[in-house]
PDB file of N, CA and C in Angstrom:
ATOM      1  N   UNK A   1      -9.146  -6.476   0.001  1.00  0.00           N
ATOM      2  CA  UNK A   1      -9.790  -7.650  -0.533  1.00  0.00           C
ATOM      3  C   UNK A   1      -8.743  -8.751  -0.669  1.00  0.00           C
ATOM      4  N   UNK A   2      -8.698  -9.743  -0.067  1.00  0.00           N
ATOM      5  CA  UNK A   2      -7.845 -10.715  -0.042  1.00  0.00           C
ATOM      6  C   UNK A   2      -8.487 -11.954  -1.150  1.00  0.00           C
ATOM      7  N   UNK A   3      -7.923 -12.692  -1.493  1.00  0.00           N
ATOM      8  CA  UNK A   3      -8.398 -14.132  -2.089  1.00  0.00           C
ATOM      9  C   UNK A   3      -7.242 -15.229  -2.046  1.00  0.00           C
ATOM     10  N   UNK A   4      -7.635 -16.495  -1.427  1.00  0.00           N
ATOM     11  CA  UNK A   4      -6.904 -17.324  -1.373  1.00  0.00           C
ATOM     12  C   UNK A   4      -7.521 -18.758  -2.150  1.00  0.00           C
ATOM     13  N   UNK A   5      -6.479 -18.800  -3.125  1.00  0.00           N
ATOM     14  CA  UNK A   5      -6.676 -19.994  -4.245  1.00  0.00           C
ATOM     15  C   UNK A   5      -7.820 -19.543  -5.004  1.00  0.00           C
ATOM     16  N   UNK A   6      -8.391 -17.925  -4.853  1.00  0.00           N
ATOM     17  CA  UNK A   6      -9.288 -17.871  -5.980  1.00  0.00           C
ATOM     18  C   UNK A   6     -10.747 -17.768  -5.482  1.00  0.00           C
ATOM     19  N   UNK A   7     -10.484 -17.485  -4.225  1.00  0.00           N
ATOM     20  CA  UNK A   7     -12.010 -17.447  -2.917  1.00  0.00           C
ATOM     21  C   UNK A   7     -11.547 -16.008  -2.392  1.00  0.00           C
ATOM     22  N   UNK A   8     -12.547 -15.878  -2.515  1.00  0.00           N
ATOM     23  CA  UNK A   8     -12.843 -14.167  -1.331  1.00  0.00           C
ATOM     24  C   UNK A   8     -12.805 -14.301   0.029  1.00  0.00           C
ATOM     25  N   UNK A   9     -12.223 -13.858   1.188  1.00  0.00           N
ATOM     26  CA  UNK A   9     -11.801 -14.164   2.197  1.00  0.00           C
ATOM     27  C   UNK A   9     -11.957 -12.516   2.862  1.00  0.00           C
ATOM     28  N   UNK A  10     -12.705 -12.860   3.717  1.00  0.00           N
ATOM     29  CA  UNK A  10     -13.157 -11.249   4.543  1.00  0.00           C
ATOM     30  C   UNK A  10     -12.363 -11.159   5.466  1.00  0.00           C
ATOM     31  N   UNK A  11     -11.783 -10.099   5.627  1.00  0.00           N
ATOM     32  CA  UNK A  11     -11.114  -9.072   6.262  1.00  0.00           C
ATOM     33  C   UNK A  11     -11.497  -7.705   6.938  1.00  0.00           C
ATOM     34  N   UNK A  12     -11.216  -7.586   8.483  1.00  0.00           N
ATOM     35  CA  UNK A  12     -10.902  -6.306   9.068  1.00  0.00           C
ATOM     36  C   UNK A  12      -9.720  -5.681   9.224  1.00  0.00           C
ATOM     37  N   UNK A  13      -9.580  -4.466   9.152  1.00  0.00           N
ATOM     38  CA  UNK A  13      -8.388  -3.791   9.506  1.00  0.00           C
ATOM     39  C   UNK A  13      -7.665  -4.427  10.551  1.00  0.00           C
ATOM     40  N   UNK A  14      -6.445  -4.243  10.963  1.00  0.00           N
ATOM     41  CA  UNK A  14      -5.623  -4.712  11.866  1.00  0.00           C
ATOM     42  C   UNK A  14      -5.181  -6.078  11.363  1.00  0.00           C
ATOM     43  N   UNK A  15      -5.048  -6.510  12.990  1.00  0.00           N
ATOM     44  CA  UNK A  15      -4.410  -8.222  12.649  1.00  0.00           C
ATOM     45  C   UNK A  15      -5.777  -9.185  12.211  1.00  0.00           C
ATOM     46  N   UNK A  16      -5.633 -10.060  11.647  1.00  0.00           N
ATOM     47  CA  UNK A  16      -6.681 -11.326  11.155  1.00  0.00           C
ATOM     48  C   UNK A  16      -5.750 -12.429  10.973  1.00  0.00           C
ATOM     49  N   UNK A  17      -6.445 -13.692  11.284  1.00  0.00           N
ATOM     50  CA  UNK A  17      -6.265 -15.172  12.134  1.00  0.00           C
ATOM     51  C   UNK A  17      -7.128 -15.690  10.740  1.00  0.00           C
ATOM     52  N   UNK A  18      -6.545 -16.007   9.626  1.00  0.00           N
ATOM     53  CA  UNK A  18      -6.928 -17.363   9.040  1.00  0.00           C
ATOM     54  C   UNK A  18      -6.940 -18.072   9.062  1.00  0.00           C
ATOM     55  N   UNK A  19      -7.394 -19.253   9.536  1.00  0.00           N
ATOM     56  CA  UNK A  19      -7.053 -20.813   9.353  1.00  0.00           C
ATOM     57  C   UNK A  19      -7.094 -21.466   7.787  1.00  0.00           C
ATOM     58  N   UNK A  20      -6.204 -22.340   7.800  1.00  0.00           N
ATOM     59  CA  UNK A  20      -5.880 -23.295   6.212  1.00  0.00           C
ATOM     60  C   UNK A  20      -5.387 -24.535   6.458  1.00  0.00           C
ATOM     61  N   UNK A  21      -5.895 -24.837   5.281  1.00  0.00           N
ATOM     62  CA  UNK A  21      -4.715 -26.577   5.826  1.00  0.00           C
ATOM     63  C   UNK A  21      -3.796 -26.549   4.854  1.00  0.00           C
ATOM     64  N   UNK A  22      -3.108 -27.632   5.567  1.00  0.00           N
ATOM     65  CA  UNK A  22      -1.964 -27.973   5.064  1.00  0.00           C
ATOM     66  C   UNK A  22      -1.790 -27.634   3.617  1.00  0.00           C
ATOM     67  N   UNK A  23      -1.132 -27.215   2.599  1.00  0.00           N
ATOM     68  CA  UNK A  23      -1.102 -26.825   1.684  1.00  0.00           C
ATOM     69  C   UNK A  23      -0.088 -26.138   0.962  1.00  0.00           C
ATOM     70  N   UNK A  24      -0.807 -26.062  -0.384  1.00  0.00           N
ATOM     71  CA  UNK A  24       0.207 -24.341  -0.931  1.00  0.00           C
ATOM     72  C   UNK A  24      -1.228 -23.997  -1.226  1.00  0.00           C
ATOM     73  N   UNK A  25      -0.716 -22.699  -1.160  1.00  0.00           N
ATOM     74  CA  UNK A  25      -2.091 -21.579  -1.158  1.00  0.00           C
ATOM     75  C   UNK A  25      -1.563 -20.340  -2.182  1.00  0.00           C
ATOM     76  N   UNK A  26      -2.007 -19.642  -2.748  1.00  0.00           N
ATOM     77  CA  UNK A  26      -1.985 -18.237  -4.170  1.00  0.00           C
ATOM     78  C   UNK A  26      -2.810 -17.506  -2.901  1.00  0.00           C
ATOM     79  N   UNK A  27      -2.276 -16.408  -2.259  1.00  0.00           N
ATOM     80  CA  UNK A  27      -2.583 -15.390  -2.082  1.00  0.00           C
ATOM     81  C   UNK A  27      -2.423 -14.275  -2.778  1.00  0.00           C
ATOM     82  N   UNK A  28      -4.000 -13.585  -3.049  1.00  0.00           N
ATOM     83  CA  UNK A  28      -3.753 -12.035  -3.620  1.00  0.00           C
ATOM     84  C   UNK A  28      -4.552 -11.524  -3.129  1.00  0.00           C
ATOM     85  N   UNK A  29      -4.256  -9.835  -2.725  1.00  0.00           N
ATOM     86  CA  UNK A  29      -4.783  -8.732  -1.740  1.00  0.00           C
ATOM     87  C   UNK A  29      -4.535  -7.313  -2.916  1.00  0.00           C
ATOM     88  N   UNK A  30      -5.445  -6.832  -2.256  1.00  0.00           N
ATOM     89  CA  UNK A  30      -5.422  -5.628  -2.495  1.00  0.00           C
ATOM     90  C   UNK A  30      -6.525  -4.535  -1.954  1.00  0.00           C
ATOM     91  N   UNK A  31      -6.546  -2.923  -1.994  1.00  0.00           N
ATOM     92  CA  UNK A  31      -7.270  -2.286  -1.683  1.00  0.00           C
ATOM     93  C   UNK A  31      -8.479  -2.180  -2.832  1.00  0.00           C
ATOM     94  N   UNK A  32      -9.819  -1.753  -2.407  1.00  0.00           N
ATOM     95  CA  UNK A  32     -10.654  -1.515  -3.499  1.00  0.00           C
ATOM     96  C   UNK A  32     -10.677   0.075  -3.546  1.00  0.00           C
ATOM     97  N   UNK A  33     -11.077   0.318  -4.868  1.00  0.00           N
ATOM     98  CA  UNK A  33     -10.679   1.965  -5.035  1.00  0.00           C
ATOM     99  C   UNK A  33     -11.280   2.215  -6.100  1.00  0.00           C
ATOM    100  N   UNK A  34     -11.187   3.664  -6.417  1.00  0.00           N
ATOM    101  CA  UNK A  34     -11.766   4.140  -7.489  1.00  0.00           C
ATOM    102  C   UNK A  34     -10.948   4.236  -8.792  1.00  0.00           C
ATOM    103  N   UNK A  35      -9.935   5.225  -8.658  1.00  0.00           N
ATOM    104  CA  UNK A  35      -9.095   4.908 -10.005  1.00  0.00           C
ATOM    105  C   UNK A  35      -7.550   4.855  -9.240  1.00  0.00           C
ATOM    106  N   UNK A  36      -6.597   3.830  -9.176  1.00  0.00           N
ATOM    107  CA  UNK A  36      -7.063   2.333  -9.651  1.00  0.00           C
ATOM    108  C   UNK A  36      -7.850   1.489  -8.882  1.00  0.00           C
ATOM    109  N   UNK A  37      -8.881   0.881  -9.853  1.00  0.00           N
ATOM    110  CA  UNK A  37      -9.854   0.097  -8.935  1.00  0.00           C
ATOM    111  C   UNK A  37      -9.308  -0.824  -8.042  1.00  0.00           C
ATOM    112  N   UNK A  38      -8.127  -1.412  -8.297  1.00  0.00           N
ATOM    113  CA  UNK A  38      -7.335  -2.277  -7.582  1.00  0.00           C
ATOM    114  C   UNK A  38      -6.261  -1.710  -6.930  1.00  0.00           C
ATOM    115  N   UNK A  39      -6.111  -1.021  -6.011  1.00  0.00           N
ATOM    116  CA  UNK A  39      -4.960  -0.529  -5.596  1.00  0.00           C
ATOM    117  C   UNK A  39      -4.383  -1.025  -4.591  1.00  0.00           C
ATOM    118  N   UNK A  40      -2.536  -1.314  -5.056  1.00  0.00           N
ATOM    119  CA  UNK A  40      -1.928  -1.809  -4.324  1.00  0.00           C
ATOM    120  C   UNK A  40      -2.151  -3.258  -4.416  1.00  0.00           C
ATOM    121  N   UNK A  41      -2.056  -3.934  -5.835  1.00  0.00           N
ATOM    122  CA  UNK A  41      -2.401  -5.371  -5.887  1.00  0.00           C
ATOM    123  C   UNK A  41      -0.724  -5.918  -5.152  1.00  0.00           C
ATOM    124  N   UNK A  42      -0.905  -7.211  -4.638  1.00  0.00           N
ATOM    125  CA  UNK A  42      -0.049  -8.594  -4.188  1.00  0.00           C
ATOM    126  C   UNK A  42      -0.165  -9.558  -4.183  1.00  0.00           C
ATOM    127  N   UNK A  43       0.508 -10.229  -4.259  1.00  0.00           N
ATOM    128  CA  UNK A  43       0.317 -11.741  -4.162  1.00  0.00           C
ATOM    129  C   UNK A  43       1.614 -12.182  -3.899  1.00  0.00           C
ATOM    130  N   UNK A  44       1.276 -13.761  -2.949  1.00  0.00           N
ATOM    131  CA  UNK A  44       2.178 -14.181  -2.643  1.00  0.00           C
ATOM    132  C   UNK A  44       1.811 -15.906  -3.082  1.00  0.00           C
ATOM    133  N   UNK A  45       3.073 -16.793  -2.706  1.00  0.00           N
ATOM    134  CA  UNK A  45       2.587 -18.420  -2.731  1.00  0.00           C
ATOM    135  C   UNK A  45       3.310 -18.971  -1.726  1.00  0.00           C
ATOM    136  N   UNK A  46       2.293 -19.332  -0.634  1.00  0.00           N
ATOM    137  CA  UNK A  46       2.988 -19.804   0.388  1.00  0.00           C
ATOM    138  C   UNK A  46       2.656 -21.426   0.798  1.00  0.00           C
ATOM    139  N   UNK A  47       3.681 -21.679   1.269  1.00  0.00           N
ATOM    140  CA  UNK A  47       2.959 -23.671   1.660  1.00  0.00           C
ATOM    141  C   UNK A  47       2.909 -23.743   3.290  1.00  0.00           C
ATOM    142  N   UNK A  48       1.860 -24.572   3.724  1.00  0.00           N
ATOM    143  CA  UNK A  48       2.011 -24.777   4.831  1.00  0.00           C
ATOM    144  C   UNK A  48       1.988 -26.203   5.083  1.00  0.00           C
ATOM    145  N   UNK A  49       2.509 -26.428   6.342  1.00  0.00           N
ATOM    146  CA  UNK A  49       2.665 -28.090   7.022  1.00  0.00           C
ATOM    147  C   UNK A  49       1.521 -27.957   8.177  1.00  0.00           C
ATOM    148  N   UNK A  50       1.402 -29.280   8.703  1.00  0.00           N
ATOM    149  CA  UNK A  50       0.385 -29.108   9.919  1.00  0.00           C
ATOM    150  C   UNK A  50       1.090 -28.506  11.141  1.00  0.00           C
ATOM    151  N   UNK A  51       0.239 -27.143  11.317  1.00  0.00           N
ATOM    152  CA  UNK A  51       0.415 -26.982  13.017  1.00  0.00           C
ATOM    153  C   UNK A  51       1.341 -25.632  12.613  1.00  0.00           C
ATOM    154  N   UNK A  52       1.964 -25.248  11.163  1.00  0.00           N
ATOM    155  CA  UNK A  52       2.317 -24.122  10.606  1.00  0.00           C
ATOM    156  C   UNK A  52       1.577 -22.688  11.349  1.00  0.00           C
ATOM    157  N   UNK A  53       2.230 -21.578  11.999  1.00  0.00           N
ATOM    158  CA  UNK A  53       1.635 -20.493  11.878  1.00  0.00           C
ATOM    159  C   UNK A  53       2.616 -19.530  10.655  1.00  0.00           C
ATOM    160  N   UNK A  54       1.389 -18.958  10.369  1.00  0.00           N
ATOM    161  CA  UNK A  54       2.294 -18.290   8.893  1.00  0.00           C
ATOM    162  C   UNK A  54       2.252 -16.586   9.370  1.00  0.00           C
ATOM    163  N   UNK A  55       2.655 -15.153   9.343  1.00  0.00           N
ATOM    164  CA  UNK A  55       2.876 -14.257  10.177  1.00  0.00           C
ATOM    165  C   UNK A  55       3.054 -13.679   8.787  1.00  0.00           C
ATOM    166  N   UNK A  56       1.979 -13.341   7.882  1.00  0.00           N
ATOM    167  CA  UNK A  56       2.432 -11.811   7.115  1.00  0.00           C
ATOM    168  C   UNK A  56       2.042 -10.559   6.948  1.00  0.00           C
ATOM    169  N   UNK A  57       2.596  -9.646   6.245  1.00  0.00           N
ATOM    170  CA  UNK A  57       2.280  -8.377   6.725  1.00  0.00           C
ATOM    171  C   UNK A  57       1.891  -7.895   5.169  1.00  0.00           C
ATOM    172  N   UNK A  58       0.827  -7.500   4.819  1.00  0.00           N
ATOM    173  CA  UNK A  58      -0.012  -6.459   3.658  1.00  0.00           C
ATOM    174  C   UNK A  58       0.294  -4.767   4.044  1.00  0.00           C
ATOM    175  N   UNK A  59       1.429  -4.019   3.060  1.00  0.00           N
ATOM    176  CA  UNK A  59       1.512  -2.645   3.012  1.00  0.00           C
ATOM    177  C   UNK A  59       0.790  -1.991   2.050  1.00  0.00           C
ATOM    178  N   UNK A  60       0.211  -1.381   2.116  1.00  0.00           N
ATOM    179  CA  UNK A  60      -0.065  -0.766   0.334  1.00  0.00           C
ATOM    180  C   UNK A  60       0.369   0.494   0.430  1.00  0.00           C
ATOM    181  N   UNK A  61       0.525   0.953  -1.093  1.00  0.00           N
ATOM    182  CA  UNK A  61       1.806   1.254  -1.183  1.00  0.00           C
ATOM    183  C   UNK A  61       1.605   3.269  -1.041  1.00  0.00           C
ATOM    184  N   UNK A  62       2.370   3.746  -1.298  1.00  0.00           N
ATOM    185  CA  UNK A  62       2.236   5.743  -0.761  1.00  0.00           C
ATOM    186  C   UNK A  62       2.327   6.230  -1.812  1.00  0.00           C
ATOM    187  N   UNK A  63       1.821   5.465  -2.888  1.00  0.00           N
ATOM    188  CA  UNK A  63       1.376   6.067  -4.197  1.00  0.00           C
ATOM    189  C   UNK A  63       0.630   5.254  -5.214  1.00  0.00           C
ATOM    190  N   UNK A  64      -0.327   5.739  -5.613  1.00  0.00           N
ATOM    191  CA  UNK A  64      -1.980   4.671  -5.560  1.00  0.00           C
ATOM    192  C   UNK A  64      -1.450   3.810  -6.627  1.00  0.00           C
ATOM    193  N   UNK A  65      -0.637   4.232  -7.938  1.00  0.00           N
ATOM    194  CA  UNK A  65      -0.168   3.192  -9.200  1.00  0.00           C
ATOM    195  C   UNK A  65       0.598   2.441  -8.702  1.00  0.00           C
ATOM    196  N   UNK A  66       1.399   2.129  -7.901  1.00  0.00           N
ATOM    197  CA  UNK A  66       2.448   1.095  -7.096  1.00  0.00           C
ATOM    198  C   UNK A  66       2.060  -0.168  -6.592  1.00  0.00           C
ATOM    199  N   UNK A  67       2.704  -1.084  -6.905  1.00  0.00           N
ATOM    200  CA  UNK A  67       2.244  -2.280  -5.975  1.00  0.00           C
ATOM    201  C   UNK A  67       2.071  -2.350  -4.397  1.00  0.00           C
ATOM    202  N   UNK A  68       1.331  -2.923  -4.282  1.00  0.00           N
ATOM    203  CA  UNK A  68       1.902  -3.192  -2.336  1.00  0.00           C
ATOM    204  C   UNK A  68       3.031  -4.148  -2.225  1.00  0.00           C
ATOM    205  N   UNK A  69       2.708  -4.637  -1.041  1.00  0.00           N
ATOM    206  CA  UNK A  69       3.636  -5.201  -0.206  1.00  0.00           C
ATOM    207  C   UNK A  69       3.273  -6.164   0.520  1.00  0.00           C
ATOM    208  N   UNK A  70       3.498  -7.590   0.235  1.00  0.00           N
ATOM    209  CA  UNK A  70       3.538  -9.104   0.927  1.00  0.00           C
ATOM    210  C   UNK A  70       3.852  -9.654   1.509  1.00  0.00           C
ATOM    211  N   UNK A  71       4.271  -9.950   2.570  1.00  0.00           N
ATOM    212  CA  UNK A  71       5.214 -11.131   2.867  1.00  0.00           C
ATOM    213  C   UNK A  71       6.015 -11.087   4.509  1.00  0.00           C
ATOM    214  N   UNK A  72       6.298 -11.334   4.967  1.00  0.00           N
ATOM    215  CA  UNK A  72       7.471 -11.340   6.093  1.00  0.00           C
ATOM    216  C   UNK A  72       7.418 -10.316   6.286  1.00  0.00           C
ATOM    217  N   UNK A  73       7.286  -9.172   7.944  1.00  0.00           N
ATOM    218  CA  UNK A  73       7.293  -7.874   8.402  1.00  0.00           C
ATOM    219  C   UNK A  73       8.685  -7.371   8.274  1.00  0.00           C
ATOM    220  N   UNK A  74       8.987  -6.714   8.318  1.00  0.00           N
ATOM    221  CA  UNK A  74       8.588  -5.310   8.016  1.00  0.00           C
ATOM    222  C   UNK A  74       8.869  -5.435   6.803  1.00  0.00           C
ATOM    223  N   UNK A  75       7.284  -4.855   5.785  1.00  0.00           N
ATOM    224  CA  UNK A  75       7.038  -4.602   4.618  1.00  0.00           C
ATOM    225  C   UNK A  75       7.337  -3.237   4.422  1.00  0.00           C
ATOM    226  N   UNK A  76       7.967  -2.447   3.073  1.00  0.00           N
ATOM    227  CA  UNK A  76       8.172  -1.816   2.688  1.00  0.00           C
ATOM    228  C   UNK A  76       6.870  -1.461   1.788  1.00  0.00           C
ATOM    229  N   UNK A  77       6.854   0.564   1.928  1.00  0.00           N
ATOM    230  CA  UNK A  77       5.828   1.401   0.871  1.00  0.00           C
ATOM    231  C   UNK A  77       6.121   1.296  -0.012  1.00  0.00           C
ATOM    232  N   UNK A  78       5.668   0.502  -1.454  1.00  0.00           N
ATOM    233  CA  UNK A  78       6.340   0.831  -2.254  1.00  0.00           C
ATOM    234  C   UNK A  78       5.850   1.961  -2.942  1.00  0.00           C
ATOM    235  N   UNK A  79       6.269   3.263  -3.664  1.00  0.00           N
ATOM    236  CA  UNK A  79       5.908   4.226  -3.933  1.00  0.00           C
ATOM    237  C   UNK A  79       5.981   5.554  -3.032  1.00  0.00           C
ATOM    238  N   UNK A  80       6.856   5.356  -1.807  1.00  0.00           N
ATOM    239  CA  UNK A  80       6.813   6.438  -1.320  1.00  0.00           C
ATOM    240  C   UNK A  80       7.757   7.303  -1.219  1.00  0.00           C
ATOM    241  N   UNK A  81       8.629   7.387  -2.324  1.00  0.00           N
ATOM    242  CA  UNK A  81       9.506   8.595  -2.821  1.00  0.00           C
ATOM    243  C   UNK A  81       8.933   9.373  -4.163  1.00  0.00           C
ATOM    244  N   UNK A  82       7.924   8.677  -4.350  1.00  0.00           N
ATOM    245  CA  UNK A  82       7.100   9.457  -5.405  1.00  0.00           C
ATOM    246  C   UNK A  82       6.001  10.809  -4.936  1.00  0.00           C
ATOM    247  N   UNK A  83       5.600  10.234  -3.621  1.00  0.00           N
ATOM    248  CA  UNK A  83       4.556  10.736  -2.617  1.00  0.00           C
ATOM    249  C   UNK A  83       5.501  11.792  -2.042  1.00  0.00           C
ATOM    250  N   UNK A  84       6.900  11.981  -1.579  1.00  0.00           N
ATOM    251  CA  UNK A  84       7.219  12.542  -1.007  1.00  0.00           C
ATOM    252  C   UNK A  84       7.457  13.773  -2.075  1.00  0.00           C
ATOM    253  N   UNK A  85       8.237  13.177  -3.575  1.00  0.00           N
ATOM    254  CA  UNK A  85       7.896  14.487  -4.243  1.00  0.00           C
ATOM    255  C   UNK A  85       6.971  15.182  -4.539  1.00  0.00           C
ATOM    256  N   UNK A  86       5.817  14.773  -4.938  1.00  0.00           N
ATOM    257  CA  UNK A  86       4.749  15.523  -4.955  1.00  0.00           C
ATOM    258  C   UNK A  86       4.622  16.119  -3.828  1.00  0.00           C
ATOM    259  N   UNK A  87       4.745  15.578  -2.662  1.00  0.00           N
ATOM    260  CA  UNK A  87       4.320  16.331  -1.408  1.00  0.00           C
ATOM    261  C   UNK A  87       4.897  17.529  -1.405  1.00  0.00           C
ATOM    262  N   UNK A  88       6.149  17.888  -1.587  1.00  0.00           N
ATOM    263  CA  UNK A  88       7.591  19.064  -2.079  1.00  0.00           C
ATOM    264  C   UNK A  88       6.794  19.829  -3.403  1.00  0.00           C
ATOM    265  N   UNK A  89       6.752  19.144  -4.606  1.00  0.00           N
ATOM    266  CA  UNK A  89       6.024  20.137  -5.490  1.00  0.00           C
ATOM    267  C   UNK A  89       4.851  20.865  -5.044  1.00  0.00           C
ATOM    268  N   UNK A  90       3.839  19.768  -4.390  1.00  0.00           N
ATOM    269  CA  UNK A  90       2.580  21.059  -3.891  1.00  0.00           C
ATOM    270  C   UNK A  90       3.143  22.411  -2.911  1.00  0.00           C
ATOM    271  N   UNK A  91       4.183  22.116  -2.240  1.00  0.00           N
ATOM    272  CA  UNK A  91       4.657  23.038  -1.223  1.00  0.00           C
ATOM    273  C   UNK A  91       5.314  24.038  -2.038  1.00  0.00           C
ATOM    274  N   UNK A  92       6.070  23.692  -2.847  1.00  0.00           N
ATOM    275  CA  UNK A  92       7.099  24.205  -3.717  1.00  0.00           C
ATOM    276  C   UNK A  92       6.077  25.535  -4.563  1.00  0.00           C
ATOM    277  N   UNK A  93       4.646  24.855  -4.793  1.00  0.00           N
ATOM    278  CA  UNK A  93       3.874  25.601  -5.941  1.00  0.00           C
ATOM    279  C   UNK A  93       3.137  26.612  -4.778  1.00  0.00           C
ATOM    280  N   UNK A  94       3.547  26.149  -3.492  1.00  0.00           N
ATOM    281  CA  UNK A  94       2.573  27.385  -2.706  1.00  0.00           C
ATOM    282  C   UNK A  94       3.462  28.402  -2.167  1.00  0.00           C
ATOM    283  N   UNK A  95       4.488  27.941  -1.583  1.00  0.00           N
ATOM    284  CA  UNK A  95       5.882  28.444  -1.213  1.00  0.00           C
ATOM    285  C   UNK A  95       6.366  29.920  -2.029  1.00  0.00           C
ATOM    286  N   UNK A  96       6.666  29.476  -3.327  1.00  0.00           N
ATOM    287  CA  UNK A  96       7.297  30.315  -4.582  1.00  0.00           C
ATOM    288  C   UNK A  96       6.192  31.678  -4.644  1.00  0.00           C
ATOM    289  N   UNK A  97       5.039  31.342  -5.252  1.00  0.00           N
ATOM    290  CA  UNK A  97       4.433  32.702  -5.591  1.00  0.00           C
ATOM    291  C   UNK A  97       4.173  33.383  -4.310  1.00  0.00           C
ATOM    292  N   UNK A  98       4.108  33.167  -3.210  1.00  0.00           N
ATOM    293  CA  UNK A  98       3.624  33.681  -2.165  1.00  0.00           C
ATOM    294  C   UNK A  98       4.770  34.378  -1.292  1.00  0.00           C
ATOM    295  N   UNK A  99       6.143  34.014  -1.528  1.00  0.00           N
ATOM    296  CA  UNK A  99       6.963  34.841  -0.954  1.00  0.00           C
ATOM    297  C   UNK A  99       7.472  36.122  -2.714  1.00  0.00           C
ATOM    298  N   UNK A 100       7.076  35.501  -3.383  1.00  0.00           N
ATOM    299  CA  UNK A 100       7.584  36.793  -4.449  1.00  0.00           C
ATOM    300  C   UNK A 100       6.224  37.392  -4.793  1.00  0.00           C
ATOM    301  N   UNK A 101       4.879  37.462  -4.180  1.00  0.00           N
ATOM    302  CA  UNK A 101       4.017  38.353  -3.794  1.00  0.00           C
ATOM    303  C   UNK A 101       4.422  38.965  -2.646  1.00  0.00           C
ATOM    304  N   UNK A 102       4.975  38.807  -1.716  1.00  0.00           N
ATOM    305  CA  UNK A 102       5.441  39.690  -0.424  1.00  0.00           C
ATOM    306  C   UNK A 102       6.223  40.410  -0.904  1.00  0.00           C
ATOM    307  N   UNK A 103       7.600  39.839  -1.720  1.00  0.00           N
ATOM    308  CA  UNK A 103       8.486  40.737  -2.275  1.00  0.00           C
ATOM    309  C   UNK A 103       8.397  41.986  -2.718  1.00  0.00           C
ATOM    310  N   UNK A 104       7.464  41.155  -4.199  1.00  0.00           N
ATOM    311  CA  UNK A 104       6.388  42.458  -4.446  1.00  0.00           C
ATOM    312  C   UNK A 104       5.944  43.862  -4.528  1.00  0.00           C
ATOM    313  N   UNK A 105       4.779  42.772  -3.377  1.00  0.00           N
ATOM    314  CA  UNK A 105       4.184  44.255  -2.741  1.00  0.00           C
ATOM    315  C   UNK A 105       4.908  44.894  -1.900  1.00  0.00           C
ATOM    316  N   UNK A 106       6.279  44.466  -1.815  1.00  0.00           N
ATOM    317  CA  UNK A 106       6.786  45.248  -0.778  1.00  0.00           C
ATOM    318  C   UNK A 106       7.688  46.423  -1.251  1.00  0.00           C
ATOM    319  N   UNK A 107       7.944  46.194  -2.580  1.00  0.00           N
ATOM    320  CA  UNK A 107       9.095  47.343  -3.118  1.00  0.00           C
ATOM    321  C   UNK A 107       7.771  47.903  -3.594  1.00  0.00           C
ATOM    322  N   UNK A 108       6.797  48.233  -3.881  1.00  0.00           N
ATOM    323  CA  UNK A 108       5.803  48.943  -4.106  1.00  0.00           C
ATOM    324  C   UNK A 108       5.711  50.254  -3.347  1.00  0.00           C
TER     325      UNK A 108
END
């Protein structure tokens, strides 16, 4: 969900071609979601001159409480060393009991 100066502005996935005039403009984006309903809020404030192309890039982020990401490519995940631990703890919690059940049953 994007809004510029406070207007709803529709969006498809991929690249999208806004036109604006000349200006400064309050951009804010984000994903819609369940909990958080806003996920991955941003905003940026950008000005343009006539004949300006403006080139930015929206990340959201690899862990749903985290901000996204605005501005000039290459945008950074923010939140994705959080994602990667959890990713390690779920492994970690399947990993552990399942080789000391082999163990186990094996001196049995």
């Amino acid at each position: 969900m994007l809004t510029i100066n406070g207007y709803p502005v529709h969006l498809s996935w991929g690249r999208n071609s806004i036109p604006l005039p000349p200006g400064r403009h309050h951009l804010q984006i984000h994903i819609p979601y369940l909990i958080p309903p806003r996920l991955g809020p941003a905003e940026l404030l950008i000005h343009s001159r006539p004949g300006d192309q403006i080139h930015l890039q929206y990340t959201a982020p690899g862990f749903a409480f985290f901000p996204g990401s605005l501005g000039s490519a290459p945008q950074p995940f923010n939140g994705l060393f959080v994602q990667w631990i959890l990713i390690a703890f779920a492994v970690f919690c399947v990993f552990v009991p399942t080789v000391a059940i082999a163990l186990l049953s094996g001196l049995g």
